[in-house]
C-alpha atoms as a PDB file:
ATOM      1  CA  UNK A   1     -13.458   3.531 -15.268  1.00  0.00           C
ATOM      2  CA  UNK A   2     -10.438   2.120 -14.160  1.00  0.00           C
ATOM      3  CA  UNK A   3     -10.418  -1.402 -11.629  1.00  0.00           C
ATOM      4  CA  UNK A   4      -7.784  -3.239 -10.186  1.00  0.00           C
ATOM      5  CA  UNK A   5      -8.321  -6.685 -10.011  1.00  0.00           C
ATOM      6  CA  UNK A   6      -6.263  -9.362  -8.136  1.00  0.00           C
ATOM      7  CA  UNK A   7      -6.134 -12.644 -10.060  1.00  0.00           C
ATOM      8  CA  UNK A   8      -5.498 -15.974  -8.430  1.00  0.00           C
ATOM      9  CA  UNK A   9      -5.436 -18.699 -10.305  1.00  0.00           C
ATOM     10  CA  UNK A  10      -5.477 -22.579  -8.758  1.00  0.00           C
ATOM     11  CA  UNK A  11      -5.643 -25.625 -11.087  1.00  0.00           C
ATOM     12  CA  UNK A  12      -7.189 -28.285 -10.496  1.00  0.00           C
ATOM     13  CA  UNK A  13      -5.655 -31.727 -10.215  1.00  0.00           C
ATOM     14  CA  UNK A  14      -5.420 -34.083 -12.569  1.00  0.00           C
ATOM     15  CA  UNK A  15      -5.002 -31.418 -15.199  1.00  0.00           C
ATOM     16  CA  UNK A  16      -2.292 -32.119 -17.429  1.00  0.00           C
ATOM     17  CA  UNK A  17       0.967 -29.768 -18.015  1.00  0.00           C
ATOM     18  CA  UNK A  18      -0.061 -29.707 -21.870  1.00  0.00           C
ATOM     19  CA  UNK A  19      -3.547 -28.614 -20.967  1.00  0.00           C
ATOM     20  CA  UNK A  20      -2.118 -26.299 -18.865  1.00  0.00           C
ATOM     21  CA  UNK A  21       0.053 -25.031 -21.851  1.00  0.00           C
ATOM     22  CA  UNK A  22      -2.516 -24.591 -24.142  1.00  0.00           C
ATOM     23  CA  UNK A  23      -5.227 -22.496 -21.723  1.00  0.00           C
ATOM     24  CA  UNK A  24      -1.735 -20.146 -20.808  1.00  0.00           C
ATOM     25  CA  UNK A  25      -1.142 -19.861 -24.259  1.00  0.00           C
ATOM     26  CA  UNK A  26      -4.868 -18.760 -25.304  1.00  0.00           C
ATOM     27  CA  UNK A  27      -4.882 -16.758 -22.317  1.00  0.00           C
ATOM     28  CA  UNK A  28      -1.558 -14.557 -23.404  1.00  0.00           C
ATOM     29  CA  UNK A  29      -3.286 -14.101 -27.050  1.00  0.00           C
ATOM     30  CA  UNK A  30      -6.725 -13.295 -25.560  1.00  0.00           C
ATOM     31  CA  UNK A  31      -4.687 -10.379 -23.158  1.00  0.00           C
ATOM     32  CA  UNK A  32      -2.510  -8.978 -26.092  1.00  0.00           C
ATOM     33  CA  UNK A  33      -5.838  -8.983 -27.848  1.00  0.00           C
ATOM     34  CA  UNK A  34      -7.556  -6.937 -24.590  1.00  0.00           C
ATOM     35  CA  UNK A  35      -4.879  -4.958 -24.390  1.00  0.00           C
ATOM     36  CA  UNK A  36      -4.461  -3.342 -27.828  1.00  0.00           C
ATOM     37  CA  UNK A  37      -8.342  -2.738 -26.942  1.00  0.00           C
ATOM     38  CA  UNK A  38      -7.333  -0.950 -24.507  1.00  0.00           C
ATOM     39  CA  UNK A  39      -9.040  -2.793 -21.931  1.00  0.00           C
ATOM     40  CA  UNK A  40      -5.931  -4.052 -20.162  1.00  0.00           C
ATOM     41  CA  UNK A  41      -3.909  -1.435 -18.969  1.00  0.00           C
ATOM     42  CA  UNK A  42      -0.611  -3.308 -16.453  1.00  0.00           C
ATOM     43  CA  UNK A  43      -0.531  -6.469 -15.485  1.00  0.00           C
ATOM     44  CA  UNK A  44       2.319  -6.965 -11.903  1.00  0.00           C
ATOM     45  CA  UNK A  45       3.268 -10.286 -10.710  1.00  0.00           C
ATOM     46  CA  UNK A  46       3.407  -9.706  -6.797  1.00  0.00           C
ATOM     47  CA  UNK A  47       5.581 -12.085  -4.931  1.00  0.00           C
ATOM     48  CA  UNK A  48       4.628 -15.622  -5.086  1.00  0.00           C
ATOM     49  CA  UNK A  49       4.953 -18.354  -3.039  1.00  0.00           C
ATOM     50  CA  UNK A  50       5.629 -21.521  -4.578  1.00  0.00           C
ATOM     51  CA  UNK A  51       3.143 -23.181  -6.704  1.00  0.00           C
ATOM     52  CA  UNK A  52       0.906 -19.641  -6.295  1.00  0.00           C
ATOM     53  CA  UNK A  53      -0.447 -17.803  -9.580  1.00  0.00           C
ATOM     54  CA  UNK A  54      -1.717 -15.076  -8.749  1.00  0.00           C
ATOM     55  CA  UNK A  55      -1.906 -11.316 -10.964  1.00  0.00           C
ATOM     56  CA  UNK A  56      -2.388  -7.608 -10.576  1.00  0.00           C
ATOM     57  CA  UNK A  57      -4.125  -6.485 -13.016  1.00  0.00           C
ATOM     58  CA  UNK A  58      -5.089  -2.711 -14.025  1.00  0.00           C
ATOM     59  CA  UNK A  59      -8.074  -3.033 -16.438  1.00  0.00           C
ATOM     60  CA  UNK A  60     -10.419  -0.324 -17.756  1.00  0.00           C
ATOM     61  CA  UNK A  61     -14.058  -1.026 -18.479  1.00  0.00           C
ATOM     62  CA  UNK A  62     -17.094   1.141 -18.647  1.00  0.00           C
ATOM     63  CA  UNK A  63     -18.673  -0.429 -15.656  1.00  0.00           C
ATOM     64  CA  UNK A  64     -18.460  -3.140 -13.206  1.00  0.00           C
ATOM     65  CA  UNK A  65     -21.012  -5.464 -15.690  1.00  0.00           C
ATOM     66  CA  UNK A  66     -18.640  -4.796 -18.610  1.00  0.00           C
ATOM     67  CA  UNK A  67     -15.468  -5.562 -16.560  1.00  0.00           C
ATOM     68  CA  UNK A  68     -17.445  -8.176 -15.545  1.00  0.00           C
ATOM     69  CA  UNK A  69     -17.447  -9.507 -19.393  1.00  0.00           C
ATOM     70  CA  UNK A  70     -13.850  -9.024 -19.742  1.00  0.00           C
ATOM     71  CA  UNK A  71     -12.677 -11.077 -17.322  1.00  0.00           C
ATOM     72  CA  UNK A  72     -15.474 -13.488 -17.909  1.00  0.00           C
ATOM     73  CA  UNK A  73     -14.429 -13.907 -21.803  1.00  0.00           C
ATOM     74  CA  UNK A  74     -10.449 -14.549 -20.480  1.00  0.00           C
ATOM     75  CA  UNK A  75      -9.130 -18.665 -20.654  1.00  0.00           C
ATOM     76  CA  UNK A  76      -7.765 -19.047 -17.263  1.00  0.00           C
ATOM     77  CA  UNK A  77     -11.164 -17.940 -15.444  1.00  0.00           C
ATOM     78  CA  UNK A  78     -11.626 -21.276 -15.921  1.00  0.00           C
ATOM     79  CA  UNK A  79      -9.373 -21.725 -12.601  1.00  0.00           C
ATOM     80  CA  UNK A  80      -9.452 -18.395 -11.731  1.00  0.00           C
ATOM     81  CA  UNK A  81     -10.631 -15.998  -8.778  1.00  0.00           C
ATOM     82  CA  UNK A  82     -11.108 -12.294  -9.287  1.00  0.00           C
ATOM     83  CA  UNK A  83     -10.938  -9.447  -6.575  1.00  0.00           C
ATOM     84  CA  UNK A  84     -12.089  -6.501  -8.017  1.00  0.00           C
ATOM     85  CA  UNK A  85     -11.387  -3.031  -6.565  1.00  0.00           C
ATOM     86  CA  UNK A  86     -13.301   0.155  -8.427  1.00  0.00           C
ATOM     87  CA  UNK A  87     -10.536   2.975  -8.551  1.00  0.00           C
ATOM     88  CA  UNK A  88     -11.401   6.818  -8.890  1.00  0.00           C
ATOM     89  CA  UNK A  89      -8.568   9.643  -9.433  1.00  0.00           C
ATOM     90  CA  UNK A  90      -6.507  10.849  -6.609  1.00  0.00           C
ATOM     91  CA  UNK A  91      -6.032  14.832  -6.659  1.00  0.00           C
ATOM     92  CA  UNK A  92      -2.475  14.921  -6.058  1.00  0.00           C
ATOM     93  CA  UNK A  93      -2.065  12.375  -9.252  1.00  0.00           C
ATOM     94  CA  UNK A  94       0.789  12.917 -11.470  1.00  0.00           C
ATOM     95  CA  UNK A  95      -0.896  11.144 -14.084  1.00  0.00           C
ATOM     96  CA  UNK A  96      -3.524  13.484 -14.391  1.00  0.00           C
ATOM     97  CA  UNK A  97      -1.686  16.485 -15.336  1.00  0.00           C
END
């Protein structure tokens, strides 16, 4: 199944640029790691206003529970919110032919 999820991330203060740093960096080798899994499909960066993090994120998982765990096992939920949208095939999609 695929699921979009929409990713906003909000840290808290008194959290230090280097920790900062350090979950980011964990965070882009944890998503290399999901994505040669397969798991993460696209990640977008809509437009941000400043001081905003926020992701789109196109994820595959065999449920919602097991998406679920993948977002769960990702650094920055730490500071993180998740929307998740379940997506099913469109008929007229390009993708599917």
């Amino acid at each position: 199944m695929e699921f979009l999820v929409t990713m906003t991330t909000r840290v808290p203060e008194g959290v230090t640029d280097a920790e900062v740093a350090e979950v980011r960096a964990r965070e882009a080798a944890h998503t290399a790691e999901l994505a040669g899994q397969g798991r993460v499909k696209r990640l977008w960066r809509p437009p941000l206003a400043p001081g905003e993090w926020r992701t789109l994120g196109l994820f595959v998982a065999d449920d919602a529970e097991d998406l679920e765990n993948v977002l769960a096992s990702m650094p920055l939920r730490i500071w993180r919110t998740d929307e998740v949208t379940e997506l099913s095939p469109h008929p007229n999609d390009p993708g599917l032919s």
